[in-house]
PDB file of N, CA and C in Angstrom:
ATOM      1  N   UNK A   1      11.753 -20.034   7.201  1.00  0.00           N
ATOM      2  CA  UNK A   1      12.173 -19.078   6.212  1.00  0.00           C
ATOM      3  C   UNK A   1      13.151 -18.112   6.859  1.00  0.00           C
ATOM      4  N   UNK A   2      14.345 -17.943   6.221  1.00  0.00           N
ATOM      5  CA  UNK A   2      15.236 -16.956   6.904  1.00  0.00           C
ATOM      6  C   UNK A   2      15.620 -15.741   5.576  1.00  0.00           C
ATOM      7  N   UNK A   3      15.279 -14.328   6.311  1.00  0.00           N
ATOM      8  CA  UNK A   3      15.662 -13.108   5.247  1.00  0.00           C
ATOM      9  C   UNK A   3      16.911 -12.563   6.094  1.00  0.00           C
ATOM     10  N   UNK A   4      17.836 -12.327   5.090  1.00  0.00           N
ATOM     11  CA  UNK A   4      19.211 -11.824   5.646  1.00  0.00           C
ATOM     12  C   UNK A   4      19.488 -10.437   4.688  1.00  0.00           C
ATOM     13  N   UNK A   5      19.790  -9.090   5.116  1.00  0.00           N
ATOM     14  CA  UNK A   5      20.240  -8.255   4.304  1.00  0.00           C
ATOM     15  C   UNK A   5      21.430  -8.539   4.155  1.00  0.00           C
ATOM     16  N   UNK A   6      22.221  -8.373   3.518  1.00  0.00           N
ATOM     17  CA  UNK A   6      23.990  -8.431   2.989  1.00  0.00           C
ATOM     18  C   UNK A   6      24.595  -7.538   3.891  1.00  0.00           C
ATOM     19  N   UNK A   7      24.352  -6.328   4.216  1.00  0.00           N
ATOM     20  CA  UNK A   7      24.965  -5.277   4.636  1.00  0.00           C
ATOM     21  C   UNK A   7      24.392  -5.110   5.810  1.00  0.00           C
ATOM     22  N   UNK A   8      23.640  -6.026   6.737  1.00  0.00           N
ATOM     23  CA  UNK A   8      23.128  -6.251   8.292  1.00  0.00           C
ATOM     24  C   UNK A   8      24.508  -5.842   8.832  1.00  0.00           C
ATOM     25  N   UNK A   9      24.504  -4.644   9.565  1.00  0.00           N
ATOM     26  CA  UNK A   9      25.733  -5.015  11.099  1.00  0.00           C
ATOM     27  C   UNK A   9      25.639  -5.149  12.206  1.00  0.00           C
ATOM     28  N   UNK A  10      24.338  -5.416  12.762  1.00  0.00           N
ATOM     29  CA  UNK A  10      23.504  -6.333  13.461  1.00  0.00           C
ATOM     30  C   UNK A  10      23.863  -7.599  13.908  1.00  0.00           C
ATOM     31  N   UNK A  11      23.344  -8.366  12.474  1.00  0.00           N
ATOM     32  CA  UNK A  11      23.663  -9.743  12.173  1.00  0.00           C
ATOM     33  C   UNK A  11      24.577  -9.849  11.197  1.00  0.00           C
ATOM     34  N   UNK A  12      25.804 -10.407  11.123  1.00  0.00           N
ATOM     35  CA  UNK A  12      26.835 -10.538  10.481  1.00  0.00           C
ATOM     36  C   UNK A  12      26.481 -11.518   9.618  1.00  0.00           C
ATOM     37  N   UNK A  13      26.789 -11.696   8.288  1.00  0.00           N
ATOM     38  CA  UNK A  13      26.460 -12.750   7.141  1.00  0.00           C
ATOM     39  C   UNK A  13      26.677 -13.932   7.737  1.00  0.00           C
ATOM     40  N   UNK A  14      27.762 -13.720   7.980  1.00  0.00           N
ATOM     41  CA  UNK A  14      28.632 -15.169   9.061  1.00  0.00           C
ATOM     42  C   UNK A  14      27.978 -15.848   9.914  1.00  0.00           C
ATOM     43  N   UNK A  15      26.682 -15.188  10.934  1.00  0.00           N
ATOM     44  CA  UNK A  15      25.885 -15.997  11.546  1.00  0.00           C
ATOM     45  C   UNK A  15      24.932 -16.835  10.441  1.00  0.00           C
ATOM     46  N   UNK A  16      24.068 -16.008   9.589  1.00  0.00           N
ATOM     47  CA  UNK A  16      23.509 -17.080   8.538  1.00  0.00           C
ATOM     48  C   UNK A  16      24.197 -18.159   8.115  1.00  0.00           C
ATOM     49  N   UNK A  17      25.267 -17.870   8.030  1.00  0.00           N
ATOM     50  CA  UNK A  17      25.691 -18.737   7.230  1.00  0.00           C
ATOM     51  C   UNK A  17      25.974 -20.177   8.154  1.00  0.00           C
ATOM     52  N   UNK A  18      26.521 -19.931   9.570  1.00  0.00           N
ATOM     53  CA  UNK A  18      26.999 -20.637  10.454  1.00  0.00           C
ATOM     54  C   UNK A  18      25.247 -21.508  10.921  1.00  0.00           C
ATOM     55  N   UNK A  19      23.991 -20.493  10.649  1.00  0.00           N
ATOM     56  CA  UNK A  19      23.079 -21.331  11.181  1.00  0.00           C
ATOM     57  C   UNK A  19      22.089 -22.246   9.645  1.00  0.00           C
ATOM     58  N   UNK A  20      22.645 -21.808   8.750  1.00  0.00           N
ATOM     59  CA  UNK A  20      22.449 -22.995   7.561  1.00  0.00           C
ATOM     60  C   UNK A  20      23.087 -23.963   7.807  1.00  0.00           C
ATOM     61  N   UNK A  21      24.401 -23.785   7.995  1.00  0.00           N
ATOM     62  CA  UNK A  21      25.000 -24.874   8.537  1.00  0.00           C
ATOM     63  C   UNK A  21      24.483 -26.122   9.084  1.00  0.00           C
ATOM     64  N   UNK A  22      24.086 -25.472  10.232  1.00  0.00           N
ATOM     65  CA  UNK A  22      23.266 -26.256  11.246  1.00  0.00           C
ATOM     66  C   UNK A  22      22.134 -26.686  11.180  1.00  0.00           C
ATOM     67  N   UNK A  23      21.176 -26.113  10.479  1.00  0.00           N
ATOM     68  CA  UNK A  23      20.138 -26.772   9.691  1.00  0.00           C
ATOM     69  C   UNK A  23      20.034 -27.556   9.053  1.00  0.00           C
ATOM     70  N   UNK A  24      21.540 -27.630   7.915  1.00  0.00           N
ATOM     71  CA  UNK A  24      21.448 -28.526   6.884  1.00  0.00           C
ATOM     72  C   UNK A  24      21.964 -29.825   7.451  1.00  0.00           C
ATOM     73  N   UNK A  25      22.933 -29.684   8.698  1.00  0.00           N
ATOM     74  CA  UNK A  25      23.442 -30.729   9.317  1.00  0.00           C
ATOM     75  C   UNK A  25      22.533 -31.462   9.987  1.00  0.00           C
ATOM     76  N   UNK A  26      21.322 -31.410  10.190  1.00  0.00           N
ATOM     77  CA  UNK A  26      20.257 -31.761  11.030  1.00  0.00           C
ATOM     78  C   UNK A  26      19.043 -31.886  10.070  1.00  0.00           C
ATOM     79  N   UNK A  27      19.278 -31.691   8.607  1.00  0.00           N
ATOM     80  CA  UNK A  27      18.362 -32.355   7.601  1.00  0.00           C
ATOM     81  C   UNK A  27      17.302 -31.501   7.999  1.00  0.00           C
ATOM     82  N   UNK A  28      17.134 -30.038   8.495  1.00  0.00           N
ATOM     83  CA  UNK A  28      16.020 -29.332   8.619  1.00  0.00           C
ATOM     84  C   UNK A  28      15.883 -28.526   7.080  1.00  0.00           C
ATOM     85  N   UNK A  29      14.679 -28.907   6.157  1.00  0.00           N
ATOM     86  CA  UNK A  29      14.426 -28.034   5.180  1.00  0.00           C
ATOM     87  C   UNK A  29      14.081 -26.753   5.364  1.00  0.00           C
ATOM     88  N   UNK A  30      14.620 -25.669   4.710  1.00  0.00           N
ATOM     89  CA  UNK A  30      14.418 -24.096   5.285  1.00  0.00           C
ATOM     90  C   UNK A  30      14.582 -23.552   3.575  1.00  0.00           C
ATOM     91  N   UNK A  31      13.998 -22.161   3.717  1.00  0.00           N
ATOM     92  CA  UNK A  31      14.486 -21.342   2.532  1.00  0.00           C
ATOM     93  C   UNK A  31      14.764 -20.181   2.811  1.00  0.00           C
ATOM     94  N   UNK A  32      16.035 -19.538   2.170  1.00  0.00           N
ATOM     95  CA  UNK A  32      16.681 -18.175   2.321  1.00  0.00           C
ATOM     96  C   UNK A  32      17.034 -17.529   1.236  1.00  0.00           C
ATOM     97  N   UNK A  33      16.704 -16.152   1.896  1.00  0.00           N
ATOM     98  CA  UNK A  33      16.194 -15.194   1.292  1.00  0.00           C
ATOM     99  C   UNK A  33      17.399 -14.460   1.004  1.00  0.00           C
ATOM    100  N   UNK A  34      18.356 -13.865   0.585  1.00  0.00           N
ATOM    101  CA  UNK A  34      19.966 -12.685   1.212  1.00  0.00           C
ATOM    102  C   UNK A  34      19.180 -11.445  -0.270  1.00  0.00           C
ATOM    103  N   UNK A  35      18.997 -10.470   0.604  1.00  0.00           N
ATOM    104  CA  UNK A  35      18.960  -8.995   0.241  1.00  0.00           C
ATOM    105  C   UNK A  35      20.005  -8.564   0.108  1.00  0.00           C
ATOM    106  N   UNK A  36      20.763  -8.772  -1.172  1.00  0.00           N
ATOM    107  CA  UNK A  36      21.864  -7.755  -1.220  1.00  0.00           C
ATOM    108  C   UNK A  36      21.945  -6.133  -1.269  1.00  0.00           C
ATOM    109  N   UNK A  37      22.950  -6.246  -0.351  1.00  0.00           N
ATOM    110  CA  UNK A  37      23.130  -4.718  -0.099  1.00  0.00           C
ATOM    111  C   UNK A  37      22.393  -3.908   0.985  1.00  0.00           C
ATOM    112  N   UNK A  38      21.459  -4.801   1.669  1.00  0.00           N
ATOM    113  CA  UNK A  38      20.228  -4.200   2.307  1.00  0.00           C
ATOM    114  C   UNK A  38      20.953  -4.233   3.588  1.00  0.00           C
ATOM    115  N   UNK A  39      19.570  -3.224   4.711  1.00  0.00           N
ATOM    116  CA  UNK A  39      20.547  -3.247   5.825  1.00  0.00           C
ATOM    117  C   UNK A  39      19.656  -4.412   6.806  1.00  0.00           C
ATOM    118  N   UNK A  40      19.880  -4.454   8.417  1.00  0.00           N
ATOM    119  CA  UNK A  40      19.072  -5.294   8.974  1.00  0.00           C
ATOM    120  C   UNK A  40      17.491  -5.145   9.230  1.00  0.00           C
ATOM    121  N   UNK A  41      17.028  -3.937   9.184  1.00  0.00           N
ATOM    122  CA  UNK A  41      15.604  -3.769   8.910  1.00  0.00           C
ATOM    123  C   UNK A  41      15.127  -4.027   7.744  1.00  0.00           C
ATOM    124  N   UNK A  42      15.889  -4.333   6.707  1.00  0.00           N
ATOM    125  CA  UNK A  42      15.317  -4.777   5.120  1.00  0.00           C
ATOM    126  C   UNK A  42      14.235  -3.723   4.710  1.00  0.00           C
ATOM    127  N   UNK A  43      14.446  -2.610   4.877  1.00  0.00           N
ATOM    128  CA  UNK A  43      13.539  -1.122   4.058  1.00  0.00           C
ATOM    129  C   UNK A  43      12.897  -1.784   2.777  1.00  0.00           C
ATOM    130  N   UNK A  44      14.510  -1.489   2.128  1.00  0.00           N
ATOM    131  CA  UNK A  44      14.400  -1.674   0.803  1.00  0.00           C
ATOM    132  C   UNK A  44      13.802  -2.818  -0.011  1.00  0.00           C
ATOM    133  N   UNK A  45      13.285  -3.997   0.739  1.00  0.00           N
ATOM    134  CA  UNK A  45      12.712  -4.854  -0.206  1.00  0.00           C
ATOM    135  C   UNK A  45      11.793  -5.091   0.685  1.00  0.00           C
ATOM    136  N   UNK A  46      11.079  -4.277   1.730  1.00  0.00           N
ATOM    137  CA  UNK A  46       9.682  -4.720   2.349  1.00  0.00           C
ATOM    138  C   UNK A  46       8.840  -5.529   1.479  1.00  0.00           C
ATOM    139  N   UNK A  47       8.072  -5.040   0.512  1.00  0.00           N
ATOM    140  CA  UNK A  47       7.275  -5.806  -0.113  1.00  0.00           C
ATOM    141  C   UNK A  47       7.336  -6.772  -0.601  1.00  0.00           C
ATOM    142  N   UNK A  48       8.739  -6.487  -1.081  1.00  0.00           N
ATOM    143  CA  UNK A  48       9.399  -8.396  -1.117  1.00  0.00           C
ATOM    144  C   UNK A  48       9.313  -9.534  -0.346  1.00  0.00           C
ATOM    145  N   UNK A  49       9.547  -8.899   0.340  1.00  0.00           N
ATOM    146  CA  UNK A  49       9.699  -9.544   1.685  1.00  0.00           C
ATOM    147  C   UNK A  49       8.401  -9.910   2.083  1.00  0.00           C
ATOM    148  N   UNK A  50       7.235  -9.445   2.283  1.00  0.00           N
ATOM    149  CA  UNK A  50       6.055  -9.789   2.729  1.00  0.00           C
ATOM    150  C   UNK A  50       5.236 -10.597   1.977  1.00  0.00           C
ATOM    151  N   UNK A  51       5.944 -10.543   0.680  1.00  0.00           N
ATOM    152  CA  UNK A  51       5.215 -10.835  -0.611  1.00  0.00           C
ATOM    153  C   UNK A  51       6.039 -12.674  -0.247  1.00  0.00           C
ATOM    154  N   UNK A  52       6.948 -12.648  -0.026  1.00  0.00           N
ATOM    155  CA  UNK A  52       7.889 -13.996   0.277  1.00  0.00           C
ATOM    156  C   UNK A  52       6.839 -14.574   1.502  1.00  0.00           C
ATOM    157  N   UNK A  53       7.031 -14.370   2.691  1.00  0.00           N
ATOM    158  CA  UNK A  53       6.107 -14.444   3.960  1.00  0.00           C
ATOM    159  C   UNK A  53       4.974 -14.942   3.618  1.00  0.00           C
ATOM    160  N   UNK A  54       4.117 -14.470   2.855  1.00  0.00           N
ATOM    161  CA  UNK A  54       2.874 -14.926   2.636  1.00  0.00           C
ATOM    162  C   UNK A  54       2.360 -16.053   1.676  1.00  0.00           C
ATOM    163  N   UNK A  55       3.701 -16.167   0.806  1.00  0.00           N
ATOM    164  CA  UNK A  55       3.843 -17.496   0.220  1.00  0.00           C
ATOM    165  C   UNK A  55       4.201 -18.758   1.067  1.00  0.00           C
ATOM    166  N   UNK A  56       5.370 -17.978   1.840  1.00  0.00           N
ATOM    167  CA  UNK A  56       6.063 -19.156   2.647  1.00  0.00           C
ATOM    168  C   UNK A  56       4.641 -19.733   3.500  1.00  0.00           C
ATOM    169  N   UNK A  57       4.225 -18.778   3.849  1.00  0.00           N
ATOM    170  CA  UNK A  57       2.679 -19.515   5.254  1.00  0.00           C
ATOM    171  C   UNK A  57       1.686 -20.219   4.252  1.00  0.00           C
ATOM    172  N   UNK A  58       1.362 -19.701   3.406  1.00  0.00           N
ATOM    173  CA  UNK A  58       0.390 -20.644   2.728  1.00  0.00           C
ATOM    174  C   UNK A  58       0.672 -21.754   2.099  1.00  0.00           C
ATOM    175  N   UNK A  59       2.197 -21.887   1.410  1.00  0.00           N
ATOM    176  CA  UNK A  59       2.937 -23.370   1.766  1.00  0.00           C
ATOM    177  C   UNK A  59       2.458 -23.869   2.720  1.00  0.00           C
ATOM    178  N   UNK A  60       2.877 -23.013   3.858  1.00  0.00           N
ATOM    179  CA  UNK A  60       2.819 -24.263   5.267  1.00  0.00           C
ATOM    180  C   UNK A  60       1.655 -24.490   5.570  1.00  0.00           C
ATOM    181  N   UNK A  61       0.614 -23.692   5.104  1.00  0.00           N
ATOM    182  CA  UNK A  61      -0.639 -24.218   5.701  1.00  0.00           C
ATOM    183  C   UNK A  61      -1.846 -25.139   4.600  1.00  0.00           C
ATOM    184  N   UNK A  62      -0.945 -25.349   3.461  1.00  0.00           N
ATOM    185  CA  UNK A  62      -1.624 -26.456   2.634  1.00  0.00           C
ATOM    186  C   UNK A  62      -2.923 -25.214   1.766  1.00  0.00           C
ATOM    187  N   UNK A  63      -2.514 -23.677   1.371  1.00  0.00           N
ATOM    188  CA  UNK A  63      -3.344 -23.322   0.486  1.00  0.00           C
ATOM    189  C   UNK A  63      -4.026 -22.714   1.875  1.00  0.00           C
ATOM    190  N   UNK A  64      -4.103 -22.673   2.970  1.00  0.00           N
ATOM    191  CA  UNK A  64      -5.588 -22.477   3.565  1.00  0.00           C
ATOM    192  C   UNK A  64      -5.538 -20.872   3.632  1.00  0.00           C
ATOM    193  N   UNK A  65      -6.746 -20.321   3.791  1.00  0.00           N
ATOM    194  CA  UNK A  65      -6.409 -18.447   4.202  1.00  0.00           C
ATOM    195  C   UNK A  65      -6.002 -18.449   5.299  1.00  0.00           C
ATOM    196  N   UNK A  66      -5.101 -17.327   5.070  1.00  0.00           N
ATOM    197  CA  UNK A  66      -4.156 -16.615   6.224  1.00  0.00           C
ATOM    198  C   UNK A  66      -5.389 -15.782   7.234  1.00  0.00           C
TER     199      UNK A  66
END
């Protein structure tokens, strides 16, 4: 799972984008997240964000508790 704010100057959009790339070139399934407008600590959509996280793991772990 990858979360990207829009407005990171940290991490430049351009790296996400350059490492989807590379994922998709290598047939690795992933899902992304882009917070527009947000910065690289992602404040503004914490709960979103955790609320995403905890879906994404219980995907991966077939339903089981976290």
């Amino acid at each position: 799972m990858l979360a990207h704010g829009s407005a990171d100057d940290n991490v430049h959009y351009q790296n996400t984008a350059e490492f989807v790339r590379a994922l998709t070139e290598e047939n690795v399934q992933f899902e992304l997240m882009v917070y527009t407008d947000d910065s690289h600590n992602l404040s503004t959509v914490r709960w979103h964000l955790y609320t995403m996280i905890v879906q994404f793991l219980k995907k991966c772990f077939n339903g089981s508790k976290i």
